[in-house]
C-alpha atoms as a PDB file:
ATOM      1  CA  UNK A   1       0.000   0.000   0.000  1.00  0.00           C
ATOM      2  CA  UNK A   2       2.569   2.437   0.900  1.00  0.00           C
ATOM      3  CA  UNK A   3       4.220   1.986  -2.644  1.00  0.00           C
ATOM      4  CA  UNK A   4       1.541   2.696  -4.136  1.00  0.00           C
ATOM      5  CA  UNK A   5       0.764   5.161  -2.755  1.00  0.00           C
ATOM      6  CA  UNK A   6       3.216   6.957  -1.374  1.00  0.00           C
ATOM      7  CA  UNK A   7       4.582   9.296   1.562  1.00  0.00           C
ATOM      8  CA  UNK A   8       3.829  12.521   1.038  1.00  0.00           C
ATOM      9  CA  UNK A   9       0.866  12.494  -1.498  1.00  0.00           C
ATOM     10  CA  UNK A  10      -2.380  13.727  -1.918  1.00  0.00           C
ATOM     11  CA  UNK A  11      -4.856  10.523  -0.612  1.00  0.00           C
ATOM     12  CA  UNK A  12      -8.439  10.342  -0.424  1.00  0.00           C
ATOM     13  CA  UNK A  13     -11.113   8.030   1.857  1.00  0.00           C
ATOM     14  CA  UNK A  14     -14.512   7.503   2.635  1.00  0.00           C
ATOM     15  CA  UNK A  15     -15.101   8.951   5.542  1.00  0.00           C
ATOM     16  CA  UNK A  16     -18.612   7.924   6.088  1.00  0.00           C
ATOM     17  CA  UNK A  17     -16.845   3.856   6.488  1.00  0.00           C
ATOM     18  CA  UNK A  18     -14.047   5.250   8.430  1.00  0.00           C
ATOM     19  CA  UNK A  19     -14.221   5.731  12.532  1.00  0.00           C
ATOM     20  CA  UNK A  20     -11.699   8.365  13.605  1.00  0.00           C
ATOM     21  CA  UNK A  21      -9.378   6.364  14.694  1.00  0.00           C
ATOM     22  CA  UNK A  22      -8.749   4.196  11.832  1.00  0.00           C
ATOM     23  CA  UNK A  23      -8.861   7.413   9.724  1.00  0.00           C
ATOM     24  CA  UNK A  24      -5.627   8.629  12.223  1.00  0.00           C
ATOM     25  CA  UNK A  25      -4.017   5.295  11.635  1.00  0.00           C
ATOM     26  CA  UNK A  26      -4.715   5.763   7.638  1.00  0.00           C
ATOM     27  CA  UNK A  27      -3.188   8.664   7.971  1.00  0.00           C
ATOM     28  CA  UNK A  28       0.006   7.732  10.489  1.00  0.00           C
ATOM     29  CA  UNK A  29       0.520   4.907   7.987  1.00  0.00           C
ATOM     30  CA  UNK A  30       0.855   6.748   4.830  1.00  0.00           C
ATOM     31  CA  UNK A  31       2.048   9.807   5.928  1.00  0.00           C
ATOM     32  CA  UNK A  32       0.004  11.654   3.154  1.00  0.00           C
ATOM     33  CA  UNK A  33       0.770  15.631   2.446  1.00  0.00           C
ATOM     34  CA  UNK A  34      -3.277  15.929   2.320  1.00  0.00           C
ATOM     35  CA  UNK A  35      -6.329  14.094   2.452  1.00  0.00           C
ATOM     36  CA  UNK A  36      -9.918  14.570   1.205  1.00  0.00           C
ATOM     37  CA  UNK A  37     -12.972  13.080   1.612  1.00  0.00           C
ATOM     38  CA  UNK A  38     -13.996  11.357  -1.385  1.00  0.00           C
ATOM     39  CA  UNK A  39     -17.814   9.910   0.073  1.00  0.00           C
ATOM     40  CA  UNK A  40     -19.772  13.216  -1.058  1.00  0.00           C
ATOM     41  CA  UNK A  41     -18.551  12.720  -4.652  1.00  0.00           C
ATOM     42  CA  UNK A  42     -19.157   9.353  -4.967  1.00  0.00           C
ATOM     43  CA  UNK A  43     -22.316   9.248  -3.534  1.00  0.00           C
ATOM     44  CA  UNK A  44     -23.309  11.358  -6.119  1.00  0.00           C
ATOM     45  CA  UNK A  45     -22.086   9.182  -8.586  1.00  0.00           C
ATOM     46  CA  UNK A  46     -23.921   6.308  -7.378  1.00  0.00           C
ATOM     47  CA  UNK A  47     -27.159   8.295  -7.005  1.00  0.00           C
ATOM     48  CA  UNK A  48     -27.570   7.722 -11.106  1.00  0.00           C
ATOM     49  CA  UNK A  49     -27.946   4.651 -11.808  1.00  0.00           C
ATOM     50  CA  UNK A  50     -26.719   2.719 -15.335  1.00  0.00           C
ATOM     51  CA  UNK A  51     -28.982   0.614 -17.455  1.00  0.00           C
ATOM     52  CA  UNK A  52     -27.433  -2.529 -15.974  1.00  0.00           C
ATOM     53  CA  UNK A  53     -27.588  -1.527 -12.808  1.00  0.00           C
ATOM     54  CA  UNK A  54     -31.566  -0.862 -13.217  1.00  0.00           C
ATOM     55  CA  UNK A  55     -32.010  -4.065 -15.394  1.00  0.00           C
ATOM     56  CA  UNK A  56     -30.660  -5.311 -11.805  1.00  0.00           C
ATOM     57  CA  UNK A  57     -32.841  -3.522  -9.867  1.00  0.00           C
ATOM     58  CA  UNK A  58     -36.195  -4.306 -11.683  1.00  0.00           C
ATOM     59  CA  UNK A  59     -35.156  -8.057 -11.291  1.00  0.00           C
ATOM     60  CA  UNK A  60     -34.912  -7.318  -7.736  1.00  0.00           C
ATOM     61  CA  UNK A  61     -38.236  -6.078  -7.304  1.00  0.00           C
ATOM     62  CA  UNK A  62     -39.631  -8.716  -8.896  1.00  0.00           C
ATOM     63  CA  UNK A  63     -37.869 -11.362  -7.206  1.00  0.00           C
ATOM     64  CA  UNK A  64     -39.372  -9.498  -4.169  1.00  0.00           C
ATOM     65  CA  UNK A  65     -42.783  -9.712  -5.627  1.00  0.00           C
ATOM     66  CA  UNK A  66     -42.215 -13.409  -5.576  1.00  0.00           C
ATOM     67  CA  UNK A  67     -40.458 -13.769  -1.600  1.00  0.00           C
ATOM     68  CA  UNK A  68     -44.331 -11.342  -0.918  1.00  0.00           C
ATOM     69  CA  UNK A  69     -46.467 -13.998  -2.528  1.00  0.00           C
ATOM     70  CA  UNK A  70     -44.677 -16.352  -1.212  1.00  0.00           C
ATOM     71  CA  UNK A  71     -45.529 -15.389   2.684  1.00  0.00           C
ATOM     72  CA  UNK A  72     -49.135 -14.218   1.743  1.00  0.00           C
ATOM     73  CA  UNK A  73     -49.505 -17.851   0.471  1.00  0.00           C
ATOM     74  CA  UNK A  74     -47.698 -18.622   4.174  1.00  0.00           C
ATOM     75  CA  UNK A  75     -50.094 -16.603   6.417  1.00  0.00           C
ATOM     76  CA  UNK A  76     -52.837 -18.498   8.723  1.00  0.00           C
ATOM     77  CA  UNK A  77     -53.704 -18.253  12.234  1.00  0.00           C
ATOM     78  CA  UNK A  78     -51.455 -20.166  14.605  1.00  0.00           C
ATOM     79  CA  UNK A  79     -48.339 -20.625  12.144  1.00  0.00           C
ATOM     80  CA  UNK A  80     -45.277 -19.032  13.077  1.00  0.00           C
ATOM     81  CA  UNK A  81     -43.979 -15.542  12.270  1.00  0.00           C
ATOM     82  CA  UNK A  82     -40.756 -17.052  11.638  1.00  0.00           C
ATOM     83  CA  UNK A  83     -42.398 -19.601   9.422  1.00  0.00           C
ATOM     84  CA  UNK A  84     -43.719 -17.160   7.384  1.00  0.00           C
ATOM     85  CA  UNK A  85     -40.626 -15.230   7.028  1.00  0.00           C
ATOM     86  CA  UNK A  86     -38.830 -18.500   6.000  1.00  0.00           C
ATOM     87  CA  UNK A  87     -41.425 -19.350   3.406  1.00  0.00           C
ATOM     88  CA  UNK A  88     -41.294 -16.176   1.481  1.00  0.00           C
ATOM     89  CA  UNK A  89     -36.667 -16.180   1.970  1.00  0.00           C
ATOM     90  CA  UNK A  90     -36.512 -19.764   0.551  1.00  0.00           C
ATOM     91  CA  UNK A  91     -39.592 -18.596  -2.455  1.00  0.00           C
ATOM     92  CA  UNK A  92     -36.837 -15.942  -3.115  1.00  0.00           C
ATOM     93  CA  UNK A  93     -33.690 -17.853  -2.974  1.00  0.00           C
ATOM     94  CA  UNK A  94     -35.470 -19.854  -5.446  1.00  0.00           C
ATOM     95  CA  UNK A  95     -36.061 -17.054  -7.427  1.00  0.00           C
ATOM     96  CA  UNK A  96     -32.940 -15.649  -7.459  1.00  0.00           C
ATOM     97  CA  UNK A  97     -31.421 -18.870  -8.673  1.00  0.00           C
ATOM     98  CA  UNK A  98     -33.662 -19.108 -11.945  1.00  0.00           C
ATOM     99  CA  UNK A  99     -33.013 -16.020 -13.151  1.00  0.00           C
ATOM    100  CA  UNK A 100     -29.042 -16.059 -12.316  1.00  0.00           C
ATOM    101  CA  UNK A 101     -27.962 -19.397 -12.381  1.00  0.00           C
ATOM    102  CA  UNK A 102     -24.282 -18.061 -11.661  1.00  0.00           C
ATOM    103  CA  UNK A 103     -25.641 -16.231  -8.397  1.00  0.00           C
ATOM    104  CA  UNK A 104     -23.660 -16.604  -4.814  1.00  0.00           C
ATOM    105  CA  UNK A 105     -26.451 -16.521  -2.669  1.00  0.00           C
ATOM    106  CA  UNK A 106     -25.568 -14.237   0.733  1.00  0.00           C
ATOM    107  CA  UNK A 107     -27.985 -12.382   3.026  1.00  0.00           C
ATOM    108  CA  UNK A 108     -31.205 -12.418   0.926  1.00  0.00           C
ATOM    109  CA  UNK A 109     -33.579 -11.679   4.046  1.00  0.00           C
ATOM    110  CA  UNK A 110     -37.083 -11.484   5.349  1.00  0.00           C
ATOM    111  CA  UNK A 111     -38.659  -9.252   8.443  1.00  0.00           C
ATOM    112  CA  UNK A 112     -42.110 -10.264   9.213  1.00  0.00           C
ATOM    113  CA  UNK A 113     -44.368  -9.012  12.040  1.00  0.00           C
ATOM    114  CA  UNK A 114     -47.350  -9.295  13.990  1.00  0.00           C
ATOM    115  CA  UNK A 115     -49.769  -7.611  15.817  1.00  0.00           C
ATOM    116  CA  UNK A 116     -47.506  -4.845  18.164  1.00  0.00           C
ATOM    117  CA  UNK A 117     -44.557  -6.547  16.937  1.00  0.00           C
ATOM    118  CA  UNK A 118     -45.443  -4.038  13.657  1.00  0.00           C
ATOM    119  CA  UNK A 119     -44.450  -1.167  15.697  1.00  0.00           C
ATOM    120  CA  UNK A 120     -40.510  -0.571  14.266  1.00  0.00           C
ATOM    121  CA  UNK A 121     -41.215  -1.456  10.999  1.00  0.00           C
ATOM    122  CA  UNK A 122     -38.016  -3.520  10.946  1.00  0.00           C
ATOM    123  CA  UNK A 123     -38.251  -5.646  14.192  1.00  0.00           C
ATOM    124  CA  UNK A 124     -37.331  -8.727  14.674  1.00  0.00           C
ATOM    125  CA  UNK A 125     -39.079 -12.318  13.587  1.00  0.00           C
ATOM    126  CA  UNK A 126     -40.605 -14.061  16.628  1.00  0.00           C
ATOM    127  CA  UNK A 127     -41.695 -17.464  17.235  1.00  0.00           C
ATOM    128  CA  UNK A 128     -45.328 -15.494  18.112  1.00  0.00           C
ATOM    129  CA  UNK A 129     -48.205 -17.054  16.242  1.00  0.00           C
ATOM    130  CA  UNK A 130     -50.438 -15.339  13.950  1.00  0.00           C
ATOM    131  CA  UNK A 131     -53.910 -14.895  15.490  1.00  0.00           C
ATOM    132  CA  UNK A 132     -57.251 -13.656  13.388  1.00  0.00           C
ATOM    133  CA  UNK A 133     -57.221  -9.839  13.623  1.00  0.00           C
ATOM    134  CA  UNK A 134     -53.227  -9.493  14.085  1.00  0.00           C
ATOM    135  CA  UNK A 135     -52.280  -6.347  11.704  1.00  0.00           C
ATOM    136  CA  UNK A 136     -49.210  -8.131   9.562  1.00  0.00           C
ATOM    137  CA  UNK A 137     -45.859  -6.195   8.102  1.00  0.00           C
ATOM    138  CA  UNK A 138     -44.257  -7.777   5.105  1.00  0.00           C
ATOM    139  CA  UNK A 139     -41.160  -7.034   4.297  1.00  0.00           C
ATOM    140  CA  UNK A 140     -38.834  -8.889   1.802  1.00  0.00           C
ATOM    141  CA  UNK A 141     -34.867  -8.053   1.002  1.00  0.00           C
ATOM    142  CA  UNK A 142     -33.812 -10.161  -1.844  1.00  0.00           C
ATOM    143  CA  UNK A 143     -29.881  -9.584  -2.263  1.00  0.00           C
ATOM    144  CA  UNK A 144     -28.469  -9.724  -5.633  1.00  0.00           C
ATOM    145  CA  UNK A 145     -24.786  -9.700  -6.579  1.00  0.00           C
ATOM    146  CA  UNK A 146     -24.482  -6.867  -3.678  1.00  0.00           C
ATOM    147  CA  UNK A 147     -27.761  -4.813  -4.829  1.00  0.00           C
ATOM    148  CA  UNK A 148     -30.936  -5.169  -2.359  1.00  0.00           C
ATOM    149  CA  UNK A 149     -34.111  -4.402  -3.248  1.00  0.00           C
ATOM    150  CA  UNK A 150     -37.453  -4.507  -1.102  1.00  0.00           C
ATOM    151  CA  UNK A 151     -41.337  -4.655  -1.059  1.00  0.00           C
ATOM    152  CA  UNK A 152     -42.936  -4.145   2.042  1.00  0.00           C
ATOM    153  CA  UNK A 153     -46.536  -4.782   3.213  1.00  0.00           C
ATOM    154  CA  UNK A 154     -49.636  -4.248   5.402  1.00  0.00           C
ATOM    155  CA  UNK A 155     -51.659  -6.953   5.998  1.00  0.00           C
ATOM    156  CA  UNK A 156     -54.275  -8.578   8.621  1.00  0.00           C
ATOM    157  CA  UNK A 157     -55.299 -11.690   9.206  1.00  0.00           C
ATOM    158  CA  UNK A 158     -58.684 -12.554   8.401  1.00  0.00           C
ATOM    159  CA  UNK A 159     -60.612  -9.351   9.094  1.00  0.00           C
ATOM    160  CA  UNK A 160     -59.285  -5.734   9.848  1.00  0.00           C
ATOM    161  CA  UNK A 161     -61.686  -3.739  12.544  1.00  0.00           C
ATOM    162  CA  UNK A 162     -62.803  -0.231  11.381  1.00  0.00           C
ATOM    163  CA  UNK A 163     -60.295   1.982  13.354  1.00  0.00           C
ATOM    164  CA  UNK A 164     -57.204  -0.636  11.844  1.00  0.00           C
ATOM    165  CA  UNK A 165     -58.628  -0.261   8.132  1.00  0.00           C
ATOM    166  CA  UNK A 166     -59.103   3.936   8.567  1.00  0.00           C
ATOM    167  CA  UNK A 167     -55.562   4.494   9.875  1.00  0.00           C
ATOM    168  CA  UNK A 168     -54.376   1.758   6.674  1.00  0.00           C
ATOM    169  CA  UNK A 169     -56.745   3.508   4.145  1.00  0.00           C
ATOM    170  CA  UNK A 170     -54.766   7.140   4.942  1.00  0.00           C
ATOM    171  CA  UNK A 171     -51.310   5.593   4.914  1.00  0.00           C
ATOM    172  CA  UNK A 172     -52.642   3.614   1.440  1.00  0.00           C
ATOM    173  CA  UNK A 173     -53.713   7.011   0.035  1.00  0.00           C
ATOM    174  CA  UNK A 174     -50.816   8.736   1.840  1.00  0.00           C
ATOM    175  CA  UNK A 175     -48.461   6.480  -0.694  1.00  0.00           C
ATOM    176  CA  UNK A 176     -50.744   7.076  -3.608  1.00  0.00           C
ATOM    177  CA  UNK A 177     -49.886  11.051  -3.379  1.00  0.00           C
ATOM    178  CA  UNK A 178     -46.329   9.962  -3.030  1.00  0.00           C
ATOM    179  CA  UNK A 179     -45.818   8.061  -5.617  1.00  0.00           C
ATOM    180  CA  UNK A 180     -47.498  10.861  -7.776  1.00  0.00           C
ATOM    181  CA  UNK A 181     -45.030  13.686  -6.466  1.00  0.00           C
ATOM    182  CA  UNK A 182     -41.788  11.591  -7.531  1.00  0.00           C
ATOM    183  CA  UNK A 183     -40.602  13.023 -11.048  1.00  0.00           C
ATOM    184  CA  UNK A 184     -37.978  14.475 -12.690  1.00  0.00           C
ATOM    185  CA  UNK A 185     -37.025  18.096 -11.468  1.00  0.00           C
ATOM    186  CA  UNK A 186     -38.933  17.761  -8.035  1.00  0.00           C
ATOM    187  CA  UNK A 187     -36.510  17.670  -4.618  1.00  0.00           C
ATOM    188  CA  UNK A 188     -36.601  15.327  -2.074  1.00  0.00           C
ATOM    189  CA  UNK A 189     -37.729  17.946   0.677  1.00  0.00           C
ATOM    190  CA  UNK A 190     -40.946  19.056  -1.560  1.00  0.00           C
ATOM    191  CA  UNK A 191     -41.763  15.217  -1.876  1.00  0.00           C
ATOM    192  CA  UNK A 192     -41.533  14.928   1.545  1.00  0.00           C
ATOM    193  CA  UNK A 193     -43.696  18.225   2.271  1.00  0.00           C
ATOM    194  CA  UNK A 194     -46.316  16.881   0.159  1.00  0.00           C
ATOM    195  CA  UNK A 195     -46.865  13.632   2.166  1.00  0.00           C
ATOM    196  CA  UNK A 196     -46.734  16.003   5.447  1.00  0.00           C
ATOM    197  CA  UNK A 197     -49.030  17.767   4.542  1.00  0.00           C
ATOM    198  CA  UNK A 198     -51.747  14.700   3.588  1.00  0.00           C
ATOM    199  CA  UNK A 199     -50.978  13.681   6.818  1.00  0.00           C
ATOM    200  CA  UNK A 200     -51.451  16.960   8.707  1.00  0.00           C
ATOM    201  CA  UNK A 201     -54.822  17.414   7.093  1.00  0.00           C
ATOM    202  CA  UNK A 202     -55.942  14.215   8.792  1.00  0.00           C
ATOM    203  CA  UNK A 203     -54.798  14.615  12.446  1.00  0.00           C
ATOM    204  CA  UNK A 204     -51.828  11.737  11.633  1.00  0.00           C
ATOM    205  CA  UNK A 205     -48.903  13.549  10.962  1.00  0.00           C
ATOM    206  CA  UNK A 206     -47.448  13.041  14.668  1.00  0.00           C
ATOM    207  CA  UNK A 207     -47.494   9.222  14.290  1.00  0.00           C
ATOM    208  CA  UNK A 208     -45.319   9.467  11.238  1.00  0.00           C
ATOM    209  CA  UNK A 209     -42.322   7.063  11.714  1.00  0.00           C
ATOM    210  CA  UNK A 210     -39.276   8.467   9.505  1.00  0.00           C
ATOM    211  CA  UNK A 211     -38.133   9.427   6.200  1.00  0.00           C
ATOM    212  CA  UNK A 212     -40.913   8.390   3.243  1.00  0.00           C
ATOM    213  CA  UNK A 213     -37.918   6.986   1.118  1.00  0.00           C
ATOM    214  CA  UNK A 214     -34.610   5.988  -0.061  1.00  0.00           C
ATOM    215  CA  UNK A 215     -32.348   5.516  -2.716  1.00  0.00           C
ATOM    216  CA  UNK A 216     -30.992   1.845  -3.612  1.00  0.00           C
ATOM    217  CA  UNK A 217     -27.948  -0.170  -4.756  1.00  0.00           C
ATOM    218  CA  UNK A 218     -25.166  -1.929  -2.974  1.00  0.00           C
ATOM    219  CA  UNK A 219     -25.775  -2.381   0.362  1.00  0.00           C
ATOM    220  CA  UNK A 220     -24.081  -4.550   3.021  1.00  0.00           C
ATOM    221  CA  UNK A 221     -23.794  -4.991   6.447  1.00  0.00           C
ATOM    222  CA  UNK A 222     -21.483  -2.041   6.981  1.00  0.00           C
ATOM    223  CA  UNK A 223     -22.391   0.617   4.525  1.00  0.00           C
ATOM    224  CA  UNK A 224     -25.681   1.213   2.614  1.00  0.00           C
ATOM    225  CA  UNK A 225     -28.016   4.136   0.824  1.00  0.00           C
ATOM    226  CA  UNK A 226     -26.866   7.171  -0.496  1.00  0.00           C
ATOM    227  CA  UNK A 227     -27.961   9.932   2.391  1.00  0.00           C
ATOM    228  CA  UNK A 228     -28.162  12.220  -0.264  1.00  0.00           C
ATOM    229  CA  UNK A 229     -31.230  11.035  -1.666  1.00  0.00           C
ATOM    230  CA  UNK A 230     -33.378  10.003   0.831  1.00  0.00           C
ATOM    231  CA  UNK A 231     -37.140  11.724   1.312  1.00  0.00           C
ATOM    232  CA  UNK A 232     -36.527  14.096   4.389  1.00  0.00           C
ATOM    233  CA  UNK A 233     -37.197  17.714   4.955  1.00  0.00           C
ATOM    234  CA  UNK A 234     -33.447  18.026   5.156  1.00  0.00           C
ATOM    235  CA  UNK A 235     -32.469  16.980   1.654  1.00  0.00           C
ATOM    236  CA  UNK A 236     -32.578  19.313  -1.456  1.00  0.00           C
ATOM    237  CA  UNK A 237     -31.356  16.762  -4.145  1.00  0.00           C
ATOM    238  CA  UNK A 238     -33.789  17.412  -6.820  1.00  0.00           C
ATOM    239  CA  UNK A 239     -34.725  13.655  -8.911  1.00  0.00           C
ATOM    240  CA  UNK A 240     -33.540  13.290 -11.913  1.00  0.00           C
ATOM    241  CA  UNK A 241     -33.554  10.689 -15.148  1.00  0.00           C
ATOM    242  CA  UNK A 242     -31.520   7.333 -13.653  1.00  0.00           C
ATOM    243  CA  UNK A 243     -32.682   7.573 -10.052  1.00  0.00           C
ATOM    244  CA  UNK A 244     -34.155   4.725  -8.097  1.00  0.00           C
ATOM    245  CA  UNK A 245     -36.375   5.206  -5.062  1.00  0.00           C
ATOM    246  CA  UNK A 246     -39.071   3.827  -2.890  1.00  0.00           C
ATOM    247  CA  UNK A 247     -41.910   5.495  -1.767  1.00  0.00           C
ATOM    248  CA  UNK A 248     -42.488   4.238   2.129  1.00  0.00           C
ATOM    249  CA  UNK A 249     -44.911   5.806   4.077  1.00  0.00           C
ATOM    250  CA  UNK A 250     -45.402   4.599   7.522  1.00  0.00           C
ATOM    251  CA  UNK A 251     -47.672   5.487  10.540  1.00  0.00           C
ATOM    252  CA  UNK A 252     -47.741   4.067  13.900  1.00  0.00           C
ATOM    253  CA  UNK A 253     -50.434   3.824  16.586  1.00  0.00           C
ATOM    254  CA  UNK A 254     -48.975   3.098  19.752  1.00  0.00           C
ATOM    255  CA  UNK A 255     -50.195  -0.124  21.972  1.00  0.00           C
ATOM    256  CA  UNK A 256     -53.843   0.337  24.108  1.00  0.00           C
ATOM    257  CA  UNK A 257     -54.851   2.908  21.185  1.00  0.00           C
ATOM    258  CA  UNK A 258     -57.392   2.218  18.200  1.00  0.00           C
ATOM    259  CA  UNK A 259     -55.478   0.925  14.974  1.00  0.00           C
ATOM    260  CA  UNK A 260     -52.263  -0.496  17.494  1.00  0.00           C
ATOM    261  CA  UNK A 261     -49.526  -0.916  15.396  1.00  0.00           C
ATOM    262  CA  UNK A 262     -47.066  -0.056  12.040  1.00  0.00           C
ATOM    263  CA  UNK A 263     -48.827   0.613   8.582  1.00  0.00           C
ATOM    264  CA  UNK A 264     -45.973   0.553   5.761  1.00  0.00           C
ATOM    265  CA  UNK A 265     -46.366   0.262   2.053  1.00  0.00           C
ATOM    266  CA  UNK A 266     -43.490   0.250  -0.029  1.00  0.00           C
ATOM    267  CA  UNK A 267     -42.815   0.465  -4.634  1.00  0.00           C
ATOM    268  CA  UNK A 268     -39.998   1.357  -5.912  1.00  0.00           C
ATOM    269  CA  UNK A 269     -39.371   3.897  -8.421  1.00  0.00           C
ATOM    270  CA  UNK A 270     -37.147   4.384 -11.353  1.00  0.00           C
ATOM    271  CA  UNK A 271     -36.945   7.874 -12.375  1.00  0.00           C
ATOM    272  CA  UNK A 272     -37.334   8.742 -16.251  1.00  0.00           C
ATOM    273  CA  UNK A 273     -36.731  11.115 -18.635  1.00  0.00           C
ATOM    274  CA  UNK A 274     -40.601  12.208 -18.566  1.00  0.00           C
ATOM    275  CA  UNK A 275     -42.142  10.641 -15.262  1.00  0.00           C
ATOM    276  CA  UNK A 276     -41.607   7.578 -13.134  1.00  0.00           C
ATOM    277  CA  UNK A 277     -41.581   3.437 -13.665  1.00  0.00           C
ATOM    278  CA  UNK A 278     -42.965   1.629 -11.127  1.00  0.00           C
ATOM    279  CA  UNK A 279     -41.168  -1.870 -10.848  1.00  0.00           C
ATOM    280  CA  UNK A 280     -42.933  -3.107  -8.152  1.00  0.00           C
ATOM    281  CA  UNK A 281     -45.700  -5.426  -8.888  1.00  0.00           C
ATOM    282  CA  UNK A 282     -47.172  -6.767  -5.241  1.00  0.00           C
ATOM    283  CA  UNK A 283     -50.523  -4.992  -4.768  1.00  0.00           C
ATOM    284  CA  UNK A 284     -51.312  -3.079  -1.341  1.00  0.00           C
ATOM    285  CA  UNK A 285     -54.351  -1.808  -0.079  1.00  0.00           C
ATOM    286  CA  UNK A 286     -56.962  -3.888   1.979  1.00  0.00           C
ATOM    287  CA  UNK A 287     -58.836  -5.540  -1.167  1.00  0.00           C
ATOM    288  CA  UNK A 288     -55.747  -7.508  -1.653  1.00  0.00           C
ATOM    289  CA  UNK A 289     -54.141  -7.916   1.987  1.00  0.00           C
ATOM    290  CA  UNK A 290     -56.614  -8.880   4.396  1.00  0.00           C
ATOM    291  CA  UNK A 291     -55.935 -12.622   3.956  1.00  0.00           C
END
C-alpha cells in the first residue's frame, strides 16, 4: 500500500466507512501531504444509476414480488412468524437462482411481524403465532450480486376492525400522493412536504415514523443508501432521469390505542426522462391484503 501510494501524497477516503481512529491510523501509515474526503462525490455518482444496474434492480423487485407472494400464500392463524418469514426467503432464494444461475447466494432476508410486533417497521421475527385480527408487516430483502431491493406490506389476518382499516386507508392514500409527487425536477424535501401535509390534514402527521424513502444499490452490512437522496425535509437533491427510489410511508399507533400498530407500504421507483416506472408489482391496499 505504501508503494503505491506513497509518503507525502495527496490521498483520499470515505469517511462515512471510516471511525476516527482508523482514519488517524490511515493517515500515520501513509504519511500523506493531504487528504480529502472522497464519500460526497461518490455518492453522487452512485445516485444515477446505469442501465445494468436498473435491469438489476427491476429483477430485484420482482424477485421481491415473488419472496411477498410467497408469505401471503404462508399466512394463517397459529403458524409461526418465523415460518412465514422462512417461506417467502426460501420462495426468493429460489427465485434468485432461476433467473441467475451463476448467483452466490448471501444475506437475501425477510422481516415479518405481527400484531404490536409491527411497531418498528423492521423488528425482529418471533416465534409469536399469527392470530385472526393481528395487523401483519411484510417485508422482503432479496440480495443480488451486492444490490438489495425490497417490497414491504400491510396486511391482517382474516378481518381488519374499522379503526385498523381507517388508519391503513390514509397511509394507502398517503403512498398514492407519493408516488405521484416523484418526477424528474422535483426535490426530495418538496416530496416529503407533500406527504406532510396529507398527513397533517388528517390529524396523523405526529405518528409518522421516519423518512418516506430511499435511494438503492449496494448495500451490506457495513455501509448502505446514499444519504443524499433520501425523502426528508433536510435533503434538497432534486430527482432526476436514472434515479431509483421507494416510496415508504409509515404510521404508527402506539399499543392500548385504536389501529395499534405499524402501517408501511413500499414500490420502488425508477426515475425517467418524462415521469416515473414503477417496478414493483405486489398490490397493497386492503382488497388484496386482508388474507
Amino acid at each position: 500500500m505504501l508503494s503505491d501510494t506513497g509518503v507525502g501524497e495527496h490521498s483520499g477516503y470515505e469517511g462515512e466507512h471510516i471511525t476516527i481512529a482508523q482514519r488517524d491510523l490511515f493517515c500515520a501509515m501513509l504519511e500523506p501531504s493531504d487528504v480529502t474526503d472522497l464519500a460526497p462525490g461518490t455518492m453522487r455518482q452512485r445516485m444515477h444509476k446505469s442501465k445494468a444496474e436498473i435491469d438489476l434492480i427491476r429483477a430485484g423487485a420482482a424477485v421481491a414480488d415473488v419472496g411477498g407472494y410467497a408469505i401471503r400464500d404462508a399466512i394463517a392463524v397459529g403458524v409461526r412468524e418465523l415460518d412465514v418469514a422462512m417461506a417467502g426467503r426460501n420462495a426468493m432464494e429460489v427465485e434468485i437462482a432461476a433467473r441467475f444461475p451463476d448467483a452466490e447466494f448471501r444475506d437475501t432476508w425477510v422481516w415479518f411481524q405481527s400484531g404490536i410486533n409491527t411497531d418498528g417497521a423492521h423488528n425482529p421475527v418471533t416465534g409469536r403465532c399469527l392470530e385472526r385480527g393481528d395487523i401483519l408487516s411484510l417485508n422482503t430483502f432479496p440480495m443480488i450480486s451486492g444490490y438489495y431491493t425490497a417490497l414491504e406490506r400491510t396486511l391482517f389476518v382474516g378481518e381488519v376492525d374499522d379503526a385498523s382499516l381507517k388508519v391503513w386507508e390514509a397511509n394507502v392514500g398517503a403512498h398514492e400522493l407519493g408516488m405521484s409527487l416523484l418526477k424528474p425536477g422535483a426535490s426530495c424535501a418538496e416530496v416529503t412536504a407533500g406527504v406532510n401535509a396529507f398527513f397533517e390534514e388528517r390529524d396523523l402527521l405526529q405518528y409518522r415514523t421516519f423518512g418516506y424513502g430511499h435511494s438503492f444499490g449496494v448495500l451490506s452490512h457495513y455501509y448502505g443508501r446514499e444519504a443524499g437522496l433520501e425523502l426528508r425535509e433536510d435533503i434538497d437533491t432534486v430527482l432526476e432521469p436514472g434515479m431509483v427510489i421507494s416510496m415508504e410511508p409509515m404510521l404508527t399507533i402506539a399499543q392500548g390505542h385504536p389501529g395499534a400498530g405499524g402501517y408501511r407500504e413500499h414500490d420502488i421507483l425508477v426515475i425517467t426522462e418524462d415521469g416515473v416506472e414503477n417496478i414493483t408489482g405486489y398490490p397493497y391496499g386492503p382488497a388484496f391484503n386482508v388474507v
